[in-house]
C-alpha atoms as a PDB file:
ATOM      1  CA  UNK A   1     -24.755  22.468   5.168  1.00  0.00           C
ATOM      2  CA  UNK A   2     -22.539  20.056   2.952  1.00  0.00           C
ATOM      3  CA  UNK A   3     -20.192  19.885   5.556  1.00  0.00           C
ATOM      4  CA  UNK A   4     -22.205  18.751   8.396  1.00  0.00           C
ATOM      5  CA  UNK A   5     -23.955  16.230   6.096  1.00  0.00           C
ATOM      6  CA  UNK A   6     -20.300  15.393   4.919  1.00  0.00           C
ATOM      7  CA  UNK A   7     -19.276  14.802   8.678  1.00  0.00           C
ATOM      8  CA  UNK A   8     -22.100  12.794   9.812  1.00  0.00           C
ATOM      9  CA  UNK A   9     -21.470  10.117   7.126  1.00  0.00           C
ATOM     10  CA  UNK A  10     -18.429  10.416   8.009  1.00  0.00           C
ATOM     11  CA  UNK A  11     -18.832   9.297  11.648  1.00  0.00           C
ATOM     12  CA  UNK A  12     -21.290   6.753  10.457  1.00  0.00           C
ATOM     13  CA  UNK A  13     -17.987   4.961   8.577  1.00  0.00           C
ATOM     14  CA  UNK A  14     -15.350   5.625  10.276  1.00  0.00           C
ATOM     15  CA  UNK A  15     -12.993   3.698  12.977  1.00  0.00           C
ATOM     16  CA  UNK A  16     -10.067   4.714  15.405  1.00  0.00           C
ATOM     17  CA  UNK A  17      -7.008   2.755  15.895  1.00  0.00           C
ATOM     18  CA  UNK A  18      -8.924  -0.479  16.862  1.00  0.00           C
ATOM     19  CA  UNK A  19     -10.565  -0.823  13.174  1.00  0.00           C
ATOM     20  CA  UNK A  20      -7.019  -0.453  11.743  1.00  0.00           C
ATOM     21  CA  UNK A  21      -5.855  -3.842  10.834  1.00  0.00           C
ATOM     22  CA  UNK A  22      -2.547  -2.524   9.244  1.00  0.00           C
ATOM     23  CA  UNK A  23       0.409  -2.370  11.310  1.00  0.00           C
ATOM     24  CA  UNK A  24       2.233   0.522  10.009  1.00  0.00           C
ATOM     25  CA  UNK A  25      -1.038   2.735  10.317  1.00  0.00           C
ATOM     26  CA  UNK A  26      -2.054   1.521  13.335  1.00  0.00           C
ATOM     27  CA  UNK A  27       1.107   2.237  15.171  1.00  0.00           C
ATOM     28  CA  UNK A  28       1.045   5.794  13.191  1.00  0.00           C
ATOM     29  CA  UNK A  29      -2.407   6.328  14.619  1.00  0.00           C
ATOM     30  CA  UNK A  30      -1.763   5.583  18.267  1.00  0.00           C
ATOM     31  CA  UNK A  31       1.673   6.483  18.338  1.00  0.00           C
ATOM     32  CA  UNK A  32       1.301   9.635  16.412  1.00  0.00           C
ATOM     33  CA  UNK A  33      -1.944  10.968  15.503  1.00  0.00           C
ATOM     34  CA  UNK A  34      -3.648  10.312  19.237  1.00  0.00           C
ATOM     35  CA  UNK A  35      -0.731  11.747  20.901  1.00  0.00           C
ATOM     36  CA  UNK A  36      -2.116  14.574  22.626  1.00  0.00           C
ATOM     37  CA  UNK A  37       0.256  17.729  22.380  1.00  0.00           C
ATOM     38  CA  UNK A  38      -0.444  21.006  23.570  1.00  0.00           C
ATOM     39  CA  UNK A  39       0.539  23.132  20.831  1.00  0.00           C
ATOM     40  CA  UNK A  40      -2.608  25.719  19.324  1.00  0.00           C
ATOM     41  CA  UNK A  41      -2.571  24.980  15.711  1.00  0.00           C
ATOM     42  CA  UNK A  42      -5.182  24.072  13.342  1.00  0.00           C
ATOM     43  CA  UNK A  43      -6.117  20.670  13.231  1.00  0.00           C
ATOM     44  CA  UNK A  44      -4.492  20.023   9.920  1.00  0.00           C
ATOM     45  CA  UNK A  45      -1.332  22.070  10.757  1.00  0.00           C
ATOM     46  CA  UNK A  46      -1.390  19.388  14.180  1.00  0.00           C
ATOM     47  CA  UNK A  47      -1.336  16.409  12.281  1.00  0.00           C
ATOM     48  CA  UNK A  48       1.279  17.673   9.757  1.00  0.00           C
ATOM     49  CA  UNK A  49       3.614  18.717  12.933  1.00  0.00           C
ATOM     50  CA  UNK A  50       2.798  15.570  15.058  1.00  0.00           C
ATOM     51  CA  UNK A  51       3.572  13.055  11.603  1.00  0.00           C
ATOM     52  CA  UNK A  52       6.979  15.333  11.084  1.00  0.00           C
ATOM     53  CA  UNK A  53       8.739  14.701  14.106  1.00  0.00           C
ATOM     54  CA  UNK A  54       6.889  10.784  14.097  1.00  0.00           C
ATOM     55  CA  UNK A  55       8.983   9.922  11.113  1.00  0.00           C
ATOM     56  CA  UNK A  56      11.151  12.964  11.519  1.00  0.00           C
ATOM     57  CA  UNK A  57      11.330  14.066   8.216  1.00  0.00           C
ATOM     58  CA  UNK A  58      13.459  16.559   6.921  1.00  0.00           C
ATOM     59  CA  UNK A  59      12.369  18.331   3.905  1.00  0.00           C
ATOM     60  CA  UNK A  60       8.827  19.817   3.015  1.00  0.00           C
ATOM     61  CA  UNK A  61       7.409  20.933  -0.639  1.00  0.00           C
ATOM     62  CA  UNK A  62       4.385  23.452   0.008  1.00  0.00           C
ATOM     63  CA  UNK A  63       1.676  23.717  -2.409  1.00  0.00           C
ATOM     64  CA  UNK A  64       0.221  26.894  -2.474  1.00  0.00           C
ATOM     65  CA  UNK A  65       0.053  27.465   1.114  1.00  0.00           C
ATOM     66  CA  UNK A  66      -0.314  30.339   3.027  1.00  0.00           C
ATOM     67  CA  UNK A  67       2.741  32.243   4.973  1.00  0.00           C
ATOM     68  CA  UNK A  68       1.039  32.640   8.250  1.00  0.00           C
ATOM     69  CA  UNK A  69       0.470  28.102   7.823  1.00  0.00           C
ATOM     70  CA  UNK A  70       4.642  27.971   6.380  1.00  0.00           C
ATOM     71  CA  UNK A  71       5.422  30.291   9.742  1.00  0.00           C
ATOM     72  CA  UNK A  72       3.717  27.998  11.885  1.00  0.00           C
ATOM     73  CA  UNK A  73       5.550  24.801   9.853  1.00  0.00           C
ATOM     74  CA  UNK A  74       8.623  26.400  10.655  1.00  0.00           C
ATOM     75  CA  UNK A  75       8.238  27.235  14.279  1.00  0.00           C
ATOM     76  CA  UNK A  76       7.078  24.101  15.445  1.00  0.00           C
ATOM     77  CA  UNK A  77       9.570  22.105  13.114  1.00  0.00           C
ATOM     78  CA  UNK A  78      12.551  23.879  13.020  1.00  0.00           C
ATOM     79  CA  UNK A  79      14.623  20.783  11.430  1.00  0.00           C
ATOM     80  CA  UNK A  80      12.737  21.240   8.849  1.00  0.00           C
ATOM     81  CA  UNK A  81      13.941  22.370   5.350  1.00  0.00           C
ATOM     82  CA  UNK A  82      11.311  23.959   2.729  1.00  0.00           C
ATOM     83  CA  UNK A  83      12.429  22.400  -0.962  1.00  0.00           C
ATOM     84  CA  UNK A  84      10.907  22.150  -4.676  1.00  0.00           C
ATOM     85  CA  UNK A  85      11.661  18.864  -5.148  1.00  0.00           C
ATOM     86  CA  UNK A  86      12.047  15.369  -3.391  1.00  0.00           C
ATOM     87  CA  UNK A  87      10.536  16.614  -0.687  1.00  0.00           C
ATOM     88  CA  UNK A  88       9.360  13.841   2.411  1.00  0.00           C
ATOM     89  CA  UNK A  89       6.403  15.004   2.872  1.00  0.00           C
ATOM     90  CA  UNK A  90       4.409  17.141   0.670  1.00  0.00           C
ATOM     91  CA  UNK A  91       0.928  19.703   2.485  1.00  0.00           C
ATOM     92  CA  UNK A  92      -1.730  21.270   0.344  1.00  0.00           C
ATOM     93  CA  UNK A  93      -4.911  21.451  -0.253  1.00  0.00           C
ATOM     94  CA  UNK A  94      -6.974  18.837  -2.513  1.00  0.00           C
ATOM     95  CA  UNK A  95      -7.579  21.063  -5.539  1.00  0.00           C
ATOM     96  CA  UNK A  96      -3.623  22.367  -5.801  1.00  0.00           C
ATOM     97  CA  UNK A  97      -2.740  18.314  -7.108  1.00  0.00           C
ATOM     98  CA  UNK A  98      -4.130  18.955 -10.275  1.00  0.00           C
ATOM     99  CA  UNK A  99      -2.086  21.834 -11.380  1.00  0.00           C
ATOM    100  CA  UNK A 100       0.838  21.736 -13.862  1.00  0.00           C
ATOM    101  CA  UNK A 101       3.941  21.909 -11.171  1.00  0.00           C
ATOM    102  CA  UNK A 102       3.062  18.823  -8.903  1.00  0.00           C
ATOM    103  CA  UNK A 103       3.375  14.878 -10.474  1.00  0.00           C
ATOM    104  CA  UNK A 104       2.336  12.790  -8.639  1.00  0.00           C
ATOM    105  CA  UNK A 105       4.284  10.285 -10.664  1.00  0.00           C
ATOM    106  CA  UNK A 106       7.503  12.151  -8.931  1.00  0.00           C
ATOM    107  CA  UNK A 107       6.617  11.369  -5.852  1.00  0.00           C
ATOM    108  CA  UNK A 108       8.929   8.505  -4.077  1.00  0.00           C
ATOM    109  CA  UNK A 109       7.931   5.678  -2.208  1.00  0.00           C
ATOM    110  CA  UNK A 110       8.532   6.950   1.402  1.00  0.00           C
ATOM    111  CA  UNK A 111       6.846  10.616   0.667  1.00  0.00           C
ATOM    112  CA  UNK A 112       3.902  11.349   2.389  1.00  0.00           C
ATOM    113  CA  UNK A 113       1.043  13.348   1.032  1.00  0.00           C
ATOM    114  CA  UNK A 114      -1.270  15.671   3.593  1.00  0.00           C
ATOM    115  CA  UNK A 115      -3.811  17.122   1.787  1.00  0.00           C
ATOM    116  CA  UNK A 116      -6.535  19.710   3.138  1.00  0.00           C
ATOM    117  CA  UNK A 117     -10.058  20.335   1.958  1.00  0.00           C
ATOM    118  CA  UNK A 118     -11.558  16.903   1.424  1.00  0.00           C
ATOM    119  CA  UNK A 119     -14.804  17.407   2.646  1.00  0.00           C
ATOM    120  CA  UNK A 120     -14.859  20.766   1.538  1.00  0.00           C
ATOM    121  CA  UNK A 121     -17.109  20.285  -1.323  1.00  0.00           C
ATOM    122  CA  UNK A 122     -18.937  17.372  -3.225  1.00  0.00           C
ATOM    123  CA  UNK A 123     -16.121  18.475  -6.274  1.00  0.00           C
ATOM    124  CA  UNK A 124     -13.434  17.725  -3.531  1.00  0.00           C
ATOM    125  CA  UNK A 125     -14.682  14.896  -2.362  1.00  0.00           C
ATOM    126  CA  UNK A 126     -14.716  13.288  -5.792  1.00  0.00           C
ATOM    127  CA  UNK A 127     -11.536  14.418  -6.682  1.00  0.00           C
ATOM    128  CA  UNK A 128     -10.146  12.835  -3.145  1.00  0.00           C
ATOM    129  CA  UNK A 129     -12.092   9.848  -4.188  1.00  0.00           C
ATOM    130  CA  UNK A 130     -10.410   9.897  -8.113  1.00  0.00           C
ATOM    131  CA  UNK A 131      -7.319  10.137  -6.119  1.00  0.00           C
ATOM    132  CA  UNK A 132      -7.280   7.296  -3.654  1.00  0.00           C
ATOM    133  CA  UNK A 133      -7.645   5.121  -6.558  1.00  0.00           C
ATOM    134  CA  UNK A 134      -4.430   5.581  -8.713  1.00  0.00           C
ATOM    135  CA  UNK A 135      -2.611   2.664  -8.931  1.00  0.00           C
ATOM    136  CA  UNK A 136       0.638   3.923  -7.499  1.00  0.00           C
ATOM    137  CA  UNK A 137      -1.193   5.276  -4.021  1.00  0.00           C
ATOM    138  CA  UNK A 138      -0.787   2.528  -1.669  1.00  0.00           C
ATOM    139  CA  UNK A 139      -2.209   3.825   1.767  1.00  0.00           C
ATOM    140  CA  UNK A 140      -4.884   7.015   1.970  1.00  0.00           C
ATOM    141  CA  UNK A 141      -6.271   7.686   5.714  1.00  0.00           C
ATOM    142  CA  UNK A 142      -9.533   9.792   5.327  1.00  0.00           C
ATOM    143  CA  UNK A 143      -9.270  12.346   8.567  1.00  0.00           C
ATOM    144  CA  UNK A 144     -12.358  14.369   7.373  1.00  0.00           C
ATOM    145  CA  UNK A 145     -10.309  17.334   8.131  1.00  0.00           C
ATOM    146  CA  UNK A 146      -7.564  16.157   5.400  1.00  0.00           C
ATOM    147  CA  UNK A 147      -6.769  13.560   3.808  1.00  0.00           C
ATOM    148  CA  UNK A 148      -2.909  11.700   4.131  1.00  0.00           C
ATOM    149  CA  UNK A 149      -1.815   9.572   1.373  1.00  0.00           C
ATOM    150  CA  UNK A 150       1.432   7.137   1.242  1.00  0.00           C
ATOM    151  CA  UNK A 151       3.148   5.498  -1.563  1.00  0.00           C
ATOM    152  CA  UNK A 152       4.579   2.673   0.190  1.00  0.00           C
ATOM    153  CA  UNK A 153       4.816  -0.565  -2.345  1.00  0.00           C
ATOM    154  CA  UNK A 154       5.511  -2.960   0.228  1.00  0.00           C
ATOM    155  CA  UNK A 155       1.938  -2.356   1.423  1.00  0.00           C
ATOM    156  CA  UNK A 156      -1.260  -3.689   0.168  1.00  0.00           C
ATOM    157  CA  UNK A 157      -3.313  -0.826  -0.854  1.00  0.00           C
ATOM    158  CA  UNK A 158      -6.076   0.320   1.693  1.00  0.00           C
ATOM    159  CA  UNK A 159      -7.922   2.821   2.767  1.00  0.00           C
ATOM    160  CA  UNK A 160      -8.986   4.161   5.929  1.00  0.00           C
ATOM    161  CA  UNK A 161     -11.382   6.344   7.655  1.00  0.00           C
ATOM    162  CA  UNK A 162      -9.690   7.537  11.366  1.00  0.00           C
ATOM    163  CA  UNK A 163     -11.654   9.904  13.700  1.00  0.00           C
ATOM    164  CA  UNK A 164      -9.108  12.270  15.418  1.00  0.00           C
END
């Protein structure tokens, strides 16, 4: 039931790409995240694929994620590489960020941070919330389904809530 109250606020508040005032998200959004593709993933697993090969990155740190989601990663991004460290884009869920073996102070300015589970709970919610609001997170775009964060310092810090 949390959920489906969760998602109705959610549509109440949030905007596609014509809310987005920001020209690096906006272009991200239209050029990436409403391309349609036909590949049969989960909707997280789609937006992690489509923003790979969008700003191709090259190197992925997983957090705690499952082999069957890591298979799928690897099949439908095969120039991908699987690291510990300095990774360009980082996937796991909200409640892995806390944990001993991911800083979030090591992350560098071009990494980009997908993170499942948002809406999953109210205790997710708040931690997404605690999140956004760190001083060196620059961009966060609320998907309901996950939650995408970027570091970039050249940008004014927002936030955004995209229906996909």
């Amino acid at each position: 039931m949390y959920r489906l109250i969760s998602y109705l606020k959610f549509l109440c508040s949030a905007t596609n790409q014509h809310g987005v005032h920001s020209p690096f998200v906006y272009n991200y959004v239209t050029k990436c995240l409403y391309k349609k593709t036909k590949t049969k993933l989960p909707i997280t697993l789609k937006v992690l694929v489509k923003s790979v090969h969008y700003f191709d990155y090259r190197t992925i740190h997983l957090l705690n994620t499952s082999k069957s989601s890591e298979e799928k990663i690897i099949t439908n991004c095969p120039n991908i590489s699987i690291v510990d460290s300095n990774a360009a884009v980082v996937f796991g869920d909200i409640t892995d960020i806390n944990k001993p073996d991911f800083k979030v102070n090591d992350l560098s300015n071009d990494t980009m941070l997908l993170l499942e589970g948002i809406h999953k709970n109210p205790q997710n919610l708040k931690k997404w919330k605690q999140f956004k609001e760190m001083e060196h997170v620059r961009i966060t775009l609320d998907l309901f389904y996950c939650g995408i964060v970027f570091f970039r310092k050249e940008q004014v810090k927002e936030h955004f809530k995209i229906r996909i």
